[in-house]
C-alpha atoms as a PDB file:
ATOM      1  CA  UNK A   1       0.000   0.000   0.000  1.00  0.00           C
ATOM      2  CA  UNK A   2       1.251   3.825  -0.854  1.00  0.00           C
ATOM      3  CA  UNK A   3      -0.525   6.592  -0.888  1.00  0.00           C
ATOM      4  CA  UNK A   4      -4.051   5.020   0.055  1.00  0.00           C
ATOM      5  CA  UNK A   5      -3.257   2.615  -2.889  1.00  0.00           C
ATOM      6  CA  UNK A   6      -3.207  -0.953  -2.815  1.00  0.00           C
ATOM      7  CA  UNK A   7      -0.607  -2.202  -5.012  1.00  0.00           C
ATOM      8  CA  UNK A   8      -0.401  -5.433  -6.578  1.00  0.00           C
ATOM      9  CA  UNK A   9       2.980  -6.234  -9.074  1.00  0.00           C
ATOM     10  CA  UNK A  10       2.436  -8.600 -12.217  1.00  0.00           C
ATOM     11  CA  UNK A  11       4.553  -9.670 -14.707  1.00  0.00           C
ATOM     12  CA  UNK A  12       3.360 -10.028 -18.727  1.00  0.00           C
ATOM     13  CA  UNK A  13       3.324 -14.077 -19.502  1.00  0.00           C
ATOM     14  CA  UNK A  14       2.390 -15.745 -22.740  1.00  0.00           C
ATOM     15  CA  UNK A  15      -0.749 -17.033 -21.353  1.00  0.00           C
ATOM     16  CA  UNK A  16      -1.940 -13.341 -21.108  1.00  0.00           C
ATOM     17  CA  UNK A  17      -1.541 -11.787 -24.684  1.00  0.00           C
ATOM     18  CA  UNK A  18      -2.519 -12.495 -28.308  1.00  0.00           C
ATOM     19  CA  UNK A  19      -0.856 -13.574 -31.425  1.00  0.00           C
ATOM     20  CA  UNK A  20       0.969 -10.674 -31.107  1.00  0.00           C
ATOM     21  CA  UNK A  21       2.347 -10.759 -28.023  1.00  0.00           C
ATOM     22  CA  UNK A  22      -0.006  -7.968 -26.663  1.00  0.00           C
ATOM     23  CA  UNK A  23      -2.228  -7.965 -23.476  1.00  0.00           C
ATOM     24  CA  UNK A  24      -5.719  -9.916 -24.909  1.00  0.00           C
ATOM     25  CA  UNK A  25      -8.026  -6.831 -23.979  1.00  0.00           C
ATOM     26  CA  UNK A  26     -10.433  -9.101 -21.814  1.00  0.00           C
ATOM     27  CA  UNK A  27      -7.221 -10.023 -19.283  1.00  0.00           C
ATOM     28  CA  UNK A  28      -7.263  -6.875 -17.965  1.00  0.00           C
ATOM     29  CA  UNK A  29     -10.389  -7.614 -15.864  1.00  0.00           C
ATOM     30  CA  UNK A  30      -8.562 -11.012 -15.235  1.00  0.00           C
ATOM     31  CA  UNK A  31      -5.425  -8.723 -13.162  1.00  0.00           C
ATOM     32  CA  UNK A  32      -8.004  -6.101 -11.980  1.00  0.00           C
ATOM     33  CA  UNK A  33      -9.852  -9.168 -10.225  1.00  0.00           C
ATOM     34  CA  UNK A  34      -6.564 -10.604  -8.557  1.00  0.00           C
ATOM     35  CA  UNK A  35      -5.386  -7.278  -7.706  1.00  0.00           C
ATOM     36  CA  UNK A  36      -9.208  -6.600  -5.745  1.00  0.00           C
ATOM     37  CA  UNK A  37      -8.868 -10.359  -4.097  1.00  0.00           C
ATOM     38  CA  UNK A  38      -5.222  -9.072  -2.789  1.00  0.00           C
ATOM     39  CA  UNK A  39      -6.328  -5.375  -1.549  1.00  0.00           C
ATOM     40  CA  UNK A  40      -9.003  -6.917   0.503  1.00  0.00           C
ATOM     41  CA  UNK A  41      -6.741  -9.517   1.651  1.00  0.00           C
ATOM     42  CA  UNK A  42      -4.194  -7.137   2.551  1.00  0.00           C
ATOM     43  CA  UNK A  43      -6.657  -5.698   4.919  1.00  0.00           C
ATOM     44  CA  UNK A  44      -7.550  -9.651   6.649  1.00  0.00           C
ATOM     45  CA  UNK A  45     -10.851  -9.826   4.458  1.00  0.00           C
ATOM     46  CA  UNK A  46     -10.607 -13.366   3.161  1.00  0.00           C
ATOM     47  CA  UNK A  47     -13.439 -13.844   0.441  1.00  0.00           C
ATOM     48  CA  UNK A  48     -13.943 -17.647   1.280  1.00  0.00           C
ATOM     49  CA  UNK A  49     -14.074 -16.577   5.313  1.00  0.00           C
ATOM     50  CA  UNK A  50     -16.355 -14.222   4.890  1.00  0.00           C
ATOM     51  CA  UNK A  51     -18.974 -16.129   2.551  1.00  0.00           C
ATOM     52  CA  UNK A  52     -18.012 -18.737   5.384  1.00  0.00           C
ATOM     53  CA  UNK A  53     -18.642 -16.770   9.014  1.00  0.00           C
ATOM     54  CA  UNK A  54     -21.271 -14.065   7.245  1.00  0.00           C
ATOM     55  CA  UNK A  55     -23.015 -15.489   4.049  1.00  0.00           C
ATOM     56  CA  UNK A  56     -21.500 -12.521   2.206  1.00  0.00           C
ATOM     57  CA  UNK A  57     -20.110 -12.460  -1.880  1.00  0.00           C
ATOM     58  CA  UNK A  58     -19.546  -9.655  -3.429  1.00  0.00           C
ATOM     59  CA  UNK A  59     -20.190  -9.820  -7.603  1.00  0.00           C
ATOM     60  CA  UNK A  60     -19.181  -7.093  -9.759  1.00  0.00           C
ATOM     61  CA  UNK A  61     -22.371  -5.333 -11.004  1.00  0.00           C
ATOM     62  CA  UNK A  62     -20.658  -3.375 -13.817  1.00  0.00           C
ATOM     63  CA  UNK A  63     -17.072  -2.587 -15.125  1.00  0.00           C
ATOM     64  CA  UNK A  64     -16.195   0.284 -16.704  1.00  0.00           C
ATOM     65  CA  UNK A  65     -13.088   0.203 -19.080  1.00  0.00           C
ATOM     66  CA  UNK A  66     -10.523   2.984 -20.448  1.00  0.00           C
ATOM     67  CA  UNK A  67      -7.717   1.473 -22.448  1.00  0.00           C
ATOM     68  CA  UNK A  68      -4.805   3.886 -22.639  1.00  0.00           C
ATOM     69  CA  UNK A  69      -2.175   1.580 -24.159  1.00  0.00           C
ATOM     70  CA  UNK A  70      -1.320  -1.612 -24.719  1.00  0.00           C
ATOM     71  CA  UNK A  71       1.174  -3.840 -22.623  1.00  0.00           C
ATOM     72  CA  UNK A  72       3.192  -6.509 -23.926  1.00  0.00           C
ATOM     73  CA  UNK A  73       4.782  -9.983 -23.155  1.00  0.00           C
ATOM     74  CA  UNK A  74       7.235  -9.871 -20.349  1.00  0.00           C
ATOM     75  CA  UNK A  75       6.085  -6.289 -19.207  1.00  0.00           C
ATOM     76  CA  UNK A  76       6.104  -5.303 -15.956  1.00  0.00           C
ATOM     77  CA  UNK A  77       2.818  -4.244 -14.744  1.00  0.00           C
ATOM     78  CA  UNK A  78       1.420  -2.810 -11.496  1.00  0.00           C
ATOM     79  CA  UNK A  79      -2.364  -2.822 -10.879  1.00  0.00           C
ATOM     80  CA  UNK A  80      -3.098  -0.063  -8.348  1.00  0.00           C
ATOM     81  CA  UNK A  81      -7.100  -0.279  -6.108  1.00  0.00           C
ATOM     82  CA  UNK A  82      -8.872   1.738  -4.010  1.00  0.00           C
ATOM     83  CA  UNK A  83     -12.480   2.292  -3.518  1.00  0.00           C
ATOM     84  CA  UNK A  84     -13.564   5.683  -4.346  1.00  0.00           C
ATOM     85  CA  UNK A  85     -17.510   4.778  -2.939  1.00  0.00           C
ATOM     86  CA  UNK A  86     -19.248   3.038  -0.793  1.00  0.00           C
ATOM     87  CA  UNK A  87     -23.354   2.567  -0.785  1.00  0.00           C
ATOM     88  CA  UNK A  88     -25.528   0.637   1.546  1.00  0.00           C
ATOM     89  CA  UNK A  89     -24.925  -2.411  -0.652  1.00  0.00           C
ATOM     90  CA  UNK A  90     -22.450  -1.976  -3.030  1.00  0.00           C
ATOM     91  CA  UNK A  91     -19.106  -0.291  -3.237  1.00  0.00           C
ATOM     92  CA  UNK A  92     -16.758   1.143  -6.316  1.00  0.00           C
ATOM     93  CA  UNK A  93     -13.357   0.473  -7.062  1.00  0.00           C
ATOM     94  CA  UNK A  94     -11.039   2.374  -9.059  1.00  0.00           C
ATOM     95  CA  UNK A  95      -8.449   0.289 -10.623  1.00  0.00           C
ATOM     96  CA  UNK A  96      -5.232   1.205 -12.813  1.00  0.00           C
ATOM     97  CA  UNK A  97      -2.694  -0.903 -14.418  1.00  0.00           C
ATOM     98  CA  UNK A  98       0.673   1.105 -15.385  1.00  0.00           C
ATOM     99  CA  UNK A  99       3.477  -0.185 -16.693  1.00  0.00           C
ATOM    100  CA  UNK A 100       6.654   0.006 -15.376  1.00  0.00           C
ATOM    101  CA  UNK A 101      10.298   1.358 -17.905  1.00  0.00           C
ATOM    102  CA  UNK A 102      12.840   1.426 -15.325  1.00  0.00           C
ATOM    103  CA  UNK A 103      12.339   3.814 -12.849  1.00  0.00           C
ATOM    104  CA  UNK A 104       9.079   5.451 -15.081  1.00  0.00           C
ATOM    105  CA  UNK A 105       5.920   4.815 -15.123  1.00  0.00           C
ATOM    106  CA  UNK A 106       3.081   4.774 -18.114  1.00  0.00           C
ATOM    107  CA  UNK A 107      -0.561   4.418 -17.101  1.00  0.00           C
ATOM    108  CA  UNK A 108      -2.089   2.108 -19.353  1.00  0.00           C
ATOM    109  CA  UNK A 109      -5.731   1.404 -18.029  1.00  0.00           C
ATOM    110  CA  UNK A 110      -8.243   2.521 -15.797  1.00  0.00           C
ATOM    111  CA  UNK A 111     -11.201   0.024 -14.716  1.00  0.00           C
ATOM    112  CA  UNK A 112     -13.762   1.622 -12.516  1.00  0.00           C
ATOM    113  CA  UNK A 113     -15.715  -1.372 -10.777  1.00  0.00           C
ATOM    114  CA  UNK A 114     -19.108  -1.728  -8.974  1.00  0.00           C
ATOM    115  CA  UNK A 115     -19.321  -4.844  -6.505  1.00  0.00           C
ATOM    116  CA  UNK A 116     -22.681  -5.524  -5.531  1.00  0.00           C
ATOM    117  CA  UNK A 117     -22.876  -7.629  -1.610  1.00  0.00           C
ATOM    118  CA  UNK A 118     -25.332 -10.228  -1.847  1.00  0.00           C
ATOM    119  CA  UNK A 119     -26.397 -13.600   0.036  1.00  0.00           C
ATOM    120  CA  UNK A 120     -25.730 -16.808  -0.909  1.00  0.00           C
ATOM    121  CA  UNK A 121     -29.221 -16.709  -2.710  1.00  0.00           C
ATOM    122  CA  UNK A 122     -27.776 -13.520  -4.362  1.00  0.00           C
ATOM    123  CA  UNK A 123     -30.234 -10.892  -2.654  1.00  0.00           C
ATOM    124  CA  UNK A 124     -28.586  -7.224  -2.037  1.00  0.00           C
ATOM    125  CA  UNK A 125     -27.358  -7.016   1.472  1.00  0.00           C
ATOM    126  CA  UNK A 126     -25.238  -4.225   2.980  1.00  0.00           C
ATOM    127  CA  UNK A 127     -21.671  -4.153   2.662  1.00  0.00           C
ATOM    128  CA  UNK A 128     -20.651  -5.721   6.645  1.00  0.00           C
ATOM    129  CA  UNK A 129     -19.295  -2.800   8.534  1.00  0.00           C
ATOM    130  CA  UNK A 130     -16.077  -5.057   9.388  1.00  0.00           C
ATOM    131  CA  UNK A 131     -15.205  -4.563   5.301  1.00  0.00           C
ATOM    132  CA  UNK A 132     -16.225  -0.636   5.524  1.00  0.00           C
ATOM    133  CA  UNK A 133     -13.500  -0.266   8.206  1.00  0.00           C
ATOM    134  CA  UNK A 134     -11.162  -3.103   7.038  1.00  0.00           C
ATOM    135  CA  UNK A 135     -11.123  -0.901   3.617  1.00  0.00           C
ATOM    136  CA  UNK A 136     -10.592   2.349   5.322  1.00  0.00           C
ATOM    137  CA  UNK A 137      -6.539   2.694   4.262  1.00  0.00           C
ATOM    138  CA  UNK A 138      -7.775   2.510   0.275  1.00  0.00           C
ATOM    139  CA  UNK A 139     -10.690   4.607   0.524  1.00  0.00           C
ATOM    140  CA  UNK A 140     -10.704   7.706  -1.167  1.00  0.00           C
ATOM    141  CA  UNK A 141     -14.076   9.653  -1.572  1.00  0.00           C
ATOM    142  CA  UNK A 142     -13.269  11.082  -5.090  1.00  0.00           C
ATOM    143  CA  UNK A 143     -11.963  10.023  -8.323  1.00  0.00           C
ATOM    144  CA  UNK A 144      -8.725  10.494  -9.950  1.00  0.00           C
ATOM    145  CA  UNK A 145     -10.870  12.077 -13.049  1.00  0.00           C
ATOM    146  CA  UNK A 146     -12.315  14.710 -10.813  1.00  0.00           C
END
């Protein structure tokens, strides 16, 4: 975590990119989704506990997608989270992967994500208070675009 970021590194395999050895557009929700898993788990919200002890998922709602630039194999990638909102059920998270040249940076995408908290019979229920205050350190109540 830095500067009310969560910070999660990757590196560019094979697996991830086309033909041409660029990032396959759709695998950026694929490191946006480990890099979410990781924040909250940084912050000693387990997703398989807390389905476990309170019934809780959370499922993303909507995703919202700005592609900047492409990355390619072997890049090294950073995928930065924080939640910019929470609502009685639901919470946003903004997302950016940048790639790293050395000791510079170049931001690549921006993913703006809704999760939705529901039951196991996926009705709304409020976000538990224990992930409001476990998420405190990567809350930030406006958007970088703001």
């Amino acid at each position: 975590m830095a500067d009310g970021w969560h910070r999660l590194p990757l590196r560019v395999i094979y697996a991830d990119t086309d033909a041409g050895g660029v990032v396959y557009h759709a695998n950026y929700l694929n490191f946006a989704e480990r890099a979410r898993t990781e924040m909250l788990r940084a912050v000693g919200i387990v997703p398989q506990k807390l389905y476990d002890e309170d019934g809780t998922l959370f499922v993303v709602r909507s995703a919202e997608i700005d592609y900047r630039g492409p990355a390619r194999l072997d890049d090294a990638l950073e995928v930065r989270s924080r939640v910019v909102k929470f609502g009685g059920a639901s919470l946003e998270i903004e997302q950016q992967v940048l790639r790293w040249e050395h000791t510079d940076s170049r931001h690549l995408v921006t993913i703006l994500v809704r999760l939705v908290c529901v039951d196991p019979q996926f009705n709304p229920q409020r976000v538990p208070d224990k992930v409001r205050v476990a998420c405190a350190p990567f809350h930030e109540t406006r958007s970088l675009g703001e």
